[in-house]
Each structure stands twice: as structure tokens, then as C-alpha cells.
N, C-alpha and C. Protein backbone atom coordinates (compact mmCIF):
# COMPACT_ATOMS: atom_id res chain seq x y z
N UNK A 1 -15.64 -2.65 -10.75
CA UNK A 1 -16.12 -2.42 -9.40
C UNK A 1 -16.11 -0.91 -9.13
N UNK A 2 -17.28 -0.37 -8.45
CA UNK A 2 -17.15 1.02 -7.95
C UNK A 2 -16.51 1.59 -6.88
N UNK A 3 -15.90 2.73 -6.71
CA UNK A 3 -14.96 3.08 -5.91
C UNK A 3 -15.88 2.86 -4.39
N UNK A 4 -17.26 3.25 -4.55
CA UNK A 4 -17.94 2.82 -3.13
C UNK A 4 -18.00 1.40 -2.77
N UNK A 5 -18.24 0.67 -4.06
CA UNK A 5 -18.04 -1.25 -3.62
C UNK A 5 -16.62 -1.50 -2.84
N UNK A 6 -15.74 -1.03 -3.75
CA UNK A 6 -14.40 -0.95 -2.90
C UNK A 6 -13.98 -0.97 -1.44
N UNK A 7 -14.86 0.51 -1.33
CA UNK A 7 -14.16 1.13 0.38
C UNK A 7 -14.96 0.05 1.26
N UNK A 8 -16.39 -1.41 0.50
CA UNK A 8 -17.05 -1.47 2.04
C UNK A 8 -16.61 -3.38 1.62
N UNK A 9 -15.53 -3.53 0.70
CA UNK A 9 -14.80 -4.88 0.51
C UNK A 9 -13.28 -5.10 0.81
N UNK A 10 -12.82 -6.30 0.83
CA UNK A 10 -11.74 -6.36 1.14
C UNK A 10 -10.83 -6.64 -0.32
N UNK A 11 -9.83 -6.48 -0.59
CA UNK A 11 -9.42 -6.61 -2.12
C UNK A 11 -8.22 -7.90 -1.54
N UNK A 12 -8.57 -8.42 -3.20
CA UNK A 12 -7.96 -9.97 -3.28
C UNK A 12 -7.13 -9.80 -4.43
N UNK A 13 -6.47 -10.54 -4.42
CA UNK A 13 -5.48 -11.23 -5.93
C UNK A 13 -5.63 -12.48 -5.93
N UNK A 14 -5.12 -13.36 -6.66
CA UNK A 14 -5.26 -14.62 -6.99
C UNK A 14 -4.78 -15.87 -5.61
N UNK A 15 -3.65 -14.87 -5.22
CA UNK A 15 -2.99 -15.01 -3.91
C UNK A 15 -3.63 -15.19 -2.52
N UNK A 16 -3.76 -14.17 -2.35
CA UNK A 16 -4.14 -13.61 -1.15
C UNK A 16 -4.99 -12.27 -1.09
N UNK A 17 -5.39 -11.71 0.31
CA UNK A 17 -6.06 -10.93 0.48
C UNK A 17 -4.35 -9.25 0.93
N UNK A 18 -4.96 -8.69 0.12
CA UNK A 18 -4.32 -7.60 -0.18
C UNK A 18 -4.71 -6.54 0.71
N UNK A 19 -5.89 -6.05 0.89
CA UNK A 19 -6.40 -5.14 1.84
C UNK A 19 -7.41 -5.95 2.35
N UNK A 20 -8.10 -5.89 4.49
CA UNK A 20 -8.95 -6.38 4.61
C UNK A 20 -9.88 -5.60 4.69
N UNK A 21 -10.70 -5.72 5.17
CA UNK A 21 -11.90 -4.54 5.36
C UNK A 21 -11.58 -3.69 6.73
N UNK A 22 -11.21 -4.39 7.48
CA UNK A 22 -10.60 -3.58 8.96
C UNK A 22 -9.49 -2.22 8.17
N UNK A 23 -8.30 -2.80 7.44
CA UNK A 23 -7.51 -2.18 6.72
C UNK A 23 -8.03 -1.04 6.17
N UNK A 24 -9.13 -1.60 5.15
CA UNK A 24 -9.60 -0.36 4.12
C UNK A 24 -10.47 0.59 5.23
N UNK A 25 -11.08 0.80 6.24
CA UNK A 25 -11.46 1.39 7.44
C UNK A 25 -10.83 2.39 7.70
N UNK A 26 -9.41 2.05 7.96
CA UNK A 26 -8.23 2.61 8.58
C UNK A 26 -7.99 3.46 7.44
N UNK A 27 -7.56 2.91 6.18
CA UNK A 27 -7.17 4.04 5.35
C UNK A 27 -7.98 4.68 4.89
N UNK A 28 -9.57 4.62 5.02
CA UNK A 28 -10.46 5.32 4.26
C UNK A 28 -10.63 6.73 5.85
N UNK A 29 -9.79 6.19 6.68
CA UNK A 29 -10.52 7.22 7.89
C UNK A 29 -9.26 8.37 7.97
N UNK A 30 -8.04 7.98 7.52
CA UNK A 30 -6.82 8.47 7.60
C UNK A 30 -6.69 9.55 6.59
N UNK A 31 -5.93 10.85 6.87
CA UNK A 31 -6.02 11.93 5.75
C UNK A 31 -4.41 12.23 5.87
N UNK A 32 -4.59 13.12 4.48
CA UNK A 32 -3.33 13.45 4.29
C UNK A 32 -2.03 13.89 5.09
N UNK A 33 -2.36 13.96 6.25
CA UNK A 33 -1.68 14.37 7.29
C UNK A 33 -1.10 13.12 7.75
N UNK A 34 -1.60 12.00 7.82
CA UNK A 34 -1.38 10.78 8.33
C UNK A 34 -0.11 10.53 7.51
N UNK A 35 1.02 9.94 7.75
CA UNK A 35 2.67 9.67 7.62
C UNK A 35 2.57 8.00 8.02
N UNK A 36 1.75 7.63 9.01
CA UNK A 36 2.34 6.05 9.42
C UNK A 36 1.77 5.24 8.55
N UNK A 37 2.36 4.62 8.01
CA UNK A 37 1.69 3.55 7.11
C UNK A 37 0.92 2.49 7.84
N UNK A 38 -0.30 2.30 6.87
CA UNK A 38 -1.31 1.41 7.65
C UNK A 38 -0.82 -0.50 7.27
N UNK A 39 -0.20 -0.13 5.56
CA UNK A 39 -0.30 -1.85 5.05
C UNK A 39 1.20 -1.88 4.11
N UNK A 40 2.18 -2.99 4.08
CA UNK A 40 2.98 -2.70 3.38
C UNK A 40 2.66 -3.82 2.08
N UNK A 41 3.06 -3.17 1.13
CA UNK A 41 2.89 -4.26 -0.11
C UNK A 41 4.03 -4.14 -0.93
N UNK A 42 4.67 -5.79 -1.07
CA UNK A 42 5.83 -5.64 -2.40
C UNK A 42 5.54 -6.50 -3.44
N UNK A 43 6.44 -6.14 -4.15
CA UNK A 43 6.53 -7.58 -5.59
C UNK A 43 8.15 -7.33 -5.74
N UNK A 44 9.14 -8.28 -5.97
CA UNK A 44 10.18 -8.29 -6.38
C UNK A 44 11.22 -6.90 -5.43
N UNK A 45 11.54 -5.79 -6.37
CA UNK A 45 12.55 -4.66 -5.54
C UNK A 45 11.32 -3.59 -5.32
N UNK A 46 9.99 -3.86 -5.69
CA UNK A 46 9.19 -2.56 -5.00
C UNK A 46 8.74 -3.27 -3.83
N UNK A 47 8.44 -1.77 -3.19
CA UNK A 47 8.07 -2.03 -1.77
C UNK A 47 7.08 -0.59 -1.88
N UNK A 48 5.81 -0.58 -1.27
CA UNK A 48 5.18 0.39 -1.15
C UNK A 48 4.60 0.36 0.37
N UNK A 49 4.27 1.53 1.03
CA UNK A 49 3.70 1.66 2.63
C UNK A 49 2.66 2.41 2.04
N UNK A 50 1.48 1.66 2.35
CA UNK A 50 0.07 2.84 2.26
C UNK A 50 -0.72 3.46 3.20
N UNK A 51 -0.18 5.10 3.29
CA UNK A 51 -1.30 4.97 4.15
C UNK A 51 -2.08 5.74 4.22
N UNK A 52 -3.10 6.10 2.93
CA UNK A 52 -4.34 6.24 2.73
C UNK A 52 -4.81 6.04 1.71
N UNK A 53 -6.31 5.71 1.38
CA UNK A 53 -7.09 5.95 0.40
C UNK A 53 -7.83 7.16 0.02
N UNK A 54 -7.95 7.83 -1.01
CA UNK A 54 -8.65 9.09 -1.15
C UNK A 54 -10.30 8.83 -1.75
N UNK A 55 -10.94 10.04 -1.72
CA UNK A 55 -12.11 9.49 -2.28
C UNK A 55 -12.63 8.50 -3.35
N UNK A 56 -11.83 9.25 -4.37
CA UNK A 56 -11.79 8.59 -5.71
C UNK A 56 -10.82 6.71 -6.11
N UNK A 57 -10.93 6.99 -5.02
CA UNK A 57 -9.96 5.25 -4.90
C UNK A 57 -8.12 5.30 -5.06
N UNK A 58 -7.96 6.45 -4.78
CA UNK A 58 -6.42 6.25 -5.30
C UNK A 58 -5.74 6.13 -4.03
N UNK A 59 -4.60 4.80 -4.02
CA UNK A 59 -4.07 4.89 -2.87
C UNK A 59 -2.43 5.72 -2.68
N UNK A 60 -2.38 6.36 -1.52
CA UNK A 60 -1.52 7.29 -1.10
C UNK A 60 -0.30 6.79 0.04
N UNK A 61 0.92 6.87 -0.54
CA UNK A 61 2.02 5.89 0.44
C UNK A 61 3.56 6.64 0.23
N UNK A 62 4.20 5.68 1.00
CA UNK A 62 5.63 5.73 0.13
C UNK A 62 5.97 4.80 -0.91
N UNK A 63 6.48 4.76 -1.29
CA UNK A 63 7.09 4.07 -2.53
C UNK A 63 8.58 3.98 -2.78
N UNK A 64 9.11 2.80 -2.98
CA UNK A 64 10.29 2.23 -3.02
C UNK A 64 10.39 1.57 -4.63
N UNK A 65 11.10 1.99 -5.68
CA UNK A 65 10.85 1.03 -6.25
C UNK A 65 12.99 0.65 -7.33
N UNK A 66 13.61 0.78 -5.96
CA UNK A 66 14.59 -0.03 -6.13
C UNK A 66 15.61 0.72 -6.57
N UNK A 67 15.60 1.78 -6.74
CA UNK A 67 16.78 2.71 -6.95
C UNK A 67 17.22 3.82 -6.07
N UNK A 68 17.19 3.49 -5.02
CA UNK A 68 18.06 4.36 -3.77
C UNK A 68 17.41 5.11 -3.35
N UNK A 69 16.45 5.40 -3.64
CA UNK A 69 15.44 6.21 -2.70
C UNK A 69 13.74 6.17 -2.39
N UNK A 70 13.40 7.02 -1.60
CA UNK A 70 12.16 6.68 -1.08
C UNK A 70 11.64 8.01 -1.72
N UNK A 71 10.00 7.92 -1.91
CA UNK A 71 9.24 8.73 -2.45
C UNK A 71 8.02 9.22 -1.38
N UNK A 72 6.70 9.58 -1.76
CA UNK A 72 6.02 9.95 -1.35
C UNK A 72 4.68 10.32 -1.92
N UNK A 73 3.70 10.06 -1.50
CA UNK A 73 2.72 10.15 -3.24
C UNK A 73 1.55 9.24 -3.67
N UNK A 74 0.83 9.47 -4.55
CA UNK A 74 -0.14 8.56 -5.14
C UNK A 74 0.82 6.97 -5.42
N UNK A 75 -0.03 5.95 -5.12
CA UNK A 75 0.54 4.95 -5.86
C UNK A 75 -0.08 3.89 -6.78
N UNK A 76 -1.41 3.75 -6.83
CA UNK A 76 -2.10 3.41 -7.76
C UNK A 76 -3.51 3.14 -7.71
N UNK A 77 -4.42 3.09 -8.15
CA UNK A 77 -6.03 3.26 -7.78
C UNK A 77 -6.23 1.49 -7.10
N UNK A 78 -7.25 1.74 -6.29
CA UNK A 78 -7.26 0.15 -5.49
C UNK A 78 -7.56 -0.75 -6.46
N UNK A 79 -8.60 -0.54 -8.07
CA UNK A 79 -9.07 -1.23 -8.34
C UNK A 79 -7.61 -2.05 -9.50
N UNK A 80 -6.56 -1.72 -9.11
CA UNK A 80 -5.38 -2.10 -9.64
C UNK A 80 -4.94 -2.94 -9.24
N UNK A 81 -4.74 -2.95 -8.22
CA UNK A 81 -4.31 -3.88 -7.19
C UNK A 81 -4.46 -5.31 -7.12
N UNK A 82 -5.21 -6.14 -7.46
CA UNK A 82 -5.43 -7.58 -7.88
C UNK A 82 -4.70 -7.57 -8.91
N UNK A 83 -4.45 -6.53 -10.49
CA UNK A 83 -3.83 -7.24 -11.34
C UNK A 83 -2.27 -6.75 -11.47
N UNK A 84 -1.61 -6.12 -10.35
CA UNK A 84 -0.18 -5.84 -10.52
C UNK A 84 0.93 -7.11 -10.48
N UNK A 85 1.73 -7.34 -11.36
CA UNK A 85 2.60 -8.31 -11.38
C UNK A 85 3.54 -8.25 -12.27
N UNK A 86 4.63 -9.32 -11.85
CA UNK A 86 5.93 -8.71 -12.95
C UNK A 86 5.91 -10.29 -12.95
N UNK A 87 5.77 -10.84 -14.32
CA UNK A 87 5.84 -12.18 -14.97
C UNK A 87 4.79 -12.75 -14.15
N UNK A 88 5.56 -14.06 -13.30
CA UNK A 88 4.32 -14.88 -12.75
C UNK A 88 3.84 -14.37 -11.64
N UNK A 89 4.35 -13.72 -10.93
CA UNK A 89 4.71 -13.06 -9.50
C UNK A 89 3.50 -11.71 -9.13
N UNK A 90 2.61 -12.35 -8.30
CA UNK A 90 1.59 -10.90 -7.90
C UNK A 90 2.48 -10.11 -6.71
N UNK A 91 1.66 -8.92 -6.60
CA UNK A 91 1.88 -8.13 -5.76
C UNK A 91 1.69 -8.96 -4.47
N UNK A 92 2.12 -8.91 -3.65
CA UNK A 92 1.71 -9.66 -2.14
C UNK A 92 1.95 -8.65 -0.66
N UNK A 93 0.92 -8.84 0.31
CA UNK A 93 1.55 -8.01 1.25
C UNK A 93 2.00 -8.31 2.46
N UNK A 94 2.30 -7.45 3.15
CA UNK A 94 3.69 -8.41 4.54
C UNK A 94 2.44 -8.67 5.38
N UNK A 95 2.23 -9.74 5.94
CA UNK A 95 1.18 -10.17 6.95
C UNK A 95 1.48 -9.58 8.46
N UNK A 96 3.04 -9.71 8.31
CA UNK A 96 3.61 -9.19 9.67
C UNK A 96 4.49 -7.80 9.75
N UNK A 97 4.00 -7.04 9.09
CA UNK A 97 4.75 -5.97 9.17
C UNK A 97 3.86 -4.81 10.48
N UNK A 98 4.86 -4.00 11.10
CA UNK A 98 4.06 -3.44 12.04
C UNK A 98 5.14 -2.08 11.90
N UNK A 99 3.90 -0.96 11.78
CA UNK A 99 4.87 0.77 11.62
C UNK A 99 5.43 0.41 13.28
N UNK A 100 6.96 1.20 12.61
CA UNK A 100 7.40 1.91 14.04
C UNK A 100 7.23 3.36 14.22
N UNK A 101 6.65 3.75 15.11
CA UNK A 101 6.25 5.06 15.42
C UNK A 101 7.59 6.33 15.16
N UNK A 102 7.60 7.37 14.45
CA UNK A 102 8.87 8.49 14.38
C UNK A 102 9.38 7.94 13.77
N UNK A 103 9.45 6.88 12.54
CA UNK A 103 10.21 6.17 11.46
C UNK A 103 9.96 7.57 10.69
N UNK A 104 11.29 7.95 10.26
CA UNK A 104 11.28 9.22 9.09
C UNK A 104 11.72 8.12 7.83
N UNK A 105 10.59 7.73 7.16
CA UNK A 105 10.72 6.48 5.97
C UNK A 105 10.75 7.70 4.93
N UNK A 106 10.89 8.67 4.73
CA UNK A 106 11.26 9.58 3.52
C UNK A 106 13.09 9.65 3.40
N UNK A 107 13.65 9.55 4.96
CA UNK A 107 14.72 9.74 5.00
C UNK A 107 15.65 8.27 4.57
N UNK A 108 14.80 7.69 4.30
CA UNK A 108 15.82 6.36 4.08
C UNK A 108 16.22 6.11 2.73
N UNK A 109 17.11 4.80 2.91
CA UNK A 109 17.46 4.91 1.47
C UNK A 109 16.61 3.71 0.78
N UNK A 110 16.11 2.63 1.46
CA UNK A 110 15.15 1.47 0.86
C UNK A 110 14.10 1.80 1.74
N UNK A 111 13.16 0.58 1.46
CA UNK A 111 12.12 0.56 2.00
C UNK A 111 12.11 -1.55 2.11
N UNK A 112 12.92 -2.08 1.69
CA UNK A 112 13.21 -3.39 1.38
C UNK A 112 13.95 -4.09 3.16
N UNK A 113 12.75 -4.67 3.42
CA UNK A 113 13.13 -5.67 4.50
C UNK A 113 12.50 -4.42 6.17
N UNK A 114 11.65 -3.51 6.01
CA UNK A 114 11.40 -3.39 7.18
C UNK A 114 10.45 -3.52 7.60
């Protein structure tokens, strides 16, 4: 799929819908300056907050991935995203997760359960 098919679809896994098109909107409109995460996605002890897409399809978040701290950074190109999984288990994302505004999520120590 092309990085332009991408930005005007919603991305799926076998699961569920991963990004919707409202979503990919939001992060395709959001720039590097942007800090609030738009979508959270985990599998197992990762936890990632995305909140943007760049031209080239790479998505931009925090990242949690289970050892005491939080990151900041690229986290993997969208067209990845349907096939991430650890054994049987896809990536899935929180349906109900909602940013809290002035969350300093760099300063924490997980990213697991918020």
C-alpha cells in the first residue's frame, strides 16, 4: 500500500480497526510540536501514544516498552501496523483511552494502564 493510500484509509489488523480515518486526519494534521497523543496502542508490556504521522508514513509517539521508562520518537511506519504481534497476540488499541491535558508522559515511569 502507498503512503498516500494510507493517509486517506483507515488501518486494520485481523482484530480490529487500529487507526480510523477521523484518527489518521488528526495525526496527519498534527506536527512535531504536538505532545498530546491522538491514539494509544499496546500488545502485552508495550504501550505506545501516537501522536503523529509524518510524510513518509512513519508514526511519531511515546513509547513504553516495559523497562521503566518512557521514550519519545519514531515508532514504526503505518504500513506495519496490521502485522505487529508477539505469538498469537496482535497489536490492539484502547477504544477508551482519552489524553489528559499537561500529562508530562516523558516524566513517567510506565505508560501501562493510563
Amino acid at each position: 500500500m502507498k503512503v498516500n493510500e494510507v493517509f486517506i484509509h483507515s488501518v486494520r489488523n485481523p482484530i480490529m480497526c487500529l487507526i480510523t480515518k477521523a484518527q489518521m486526519r488528526a495525526l496527519r494534521t498534527a506536527d512535531h510540536s504536538n505532545t498530546t497523543p491522538i491514539i494509544k496502542l499496546f500488545m502485552g508490556c508495550l504501550t505506545w501514544l501516537v501522536t503523529e504521522i509524518d510524510s513518509d508514513g512513519i508514526l511519531w509517539g511515546y513509547a513504553d516498552i516495559g523497562q521503566g521508562q518512557v521514550e519519545f520518537g519514531t515508532l514504526c511506519h503505518v504500513s506495519e501496523l496490521p502485522t505487529l504481534k508477539v505469538g498469537p497476540a496482535y497489536i490492539e488499541r484502547d477504544y477508551y483511552f482519552k489524553p489528559v491535558p499537561g500529562t508530562k508522559y516523558l516524566e513517567m515511569e510506565s505508560l501501562v494502564g493510563i
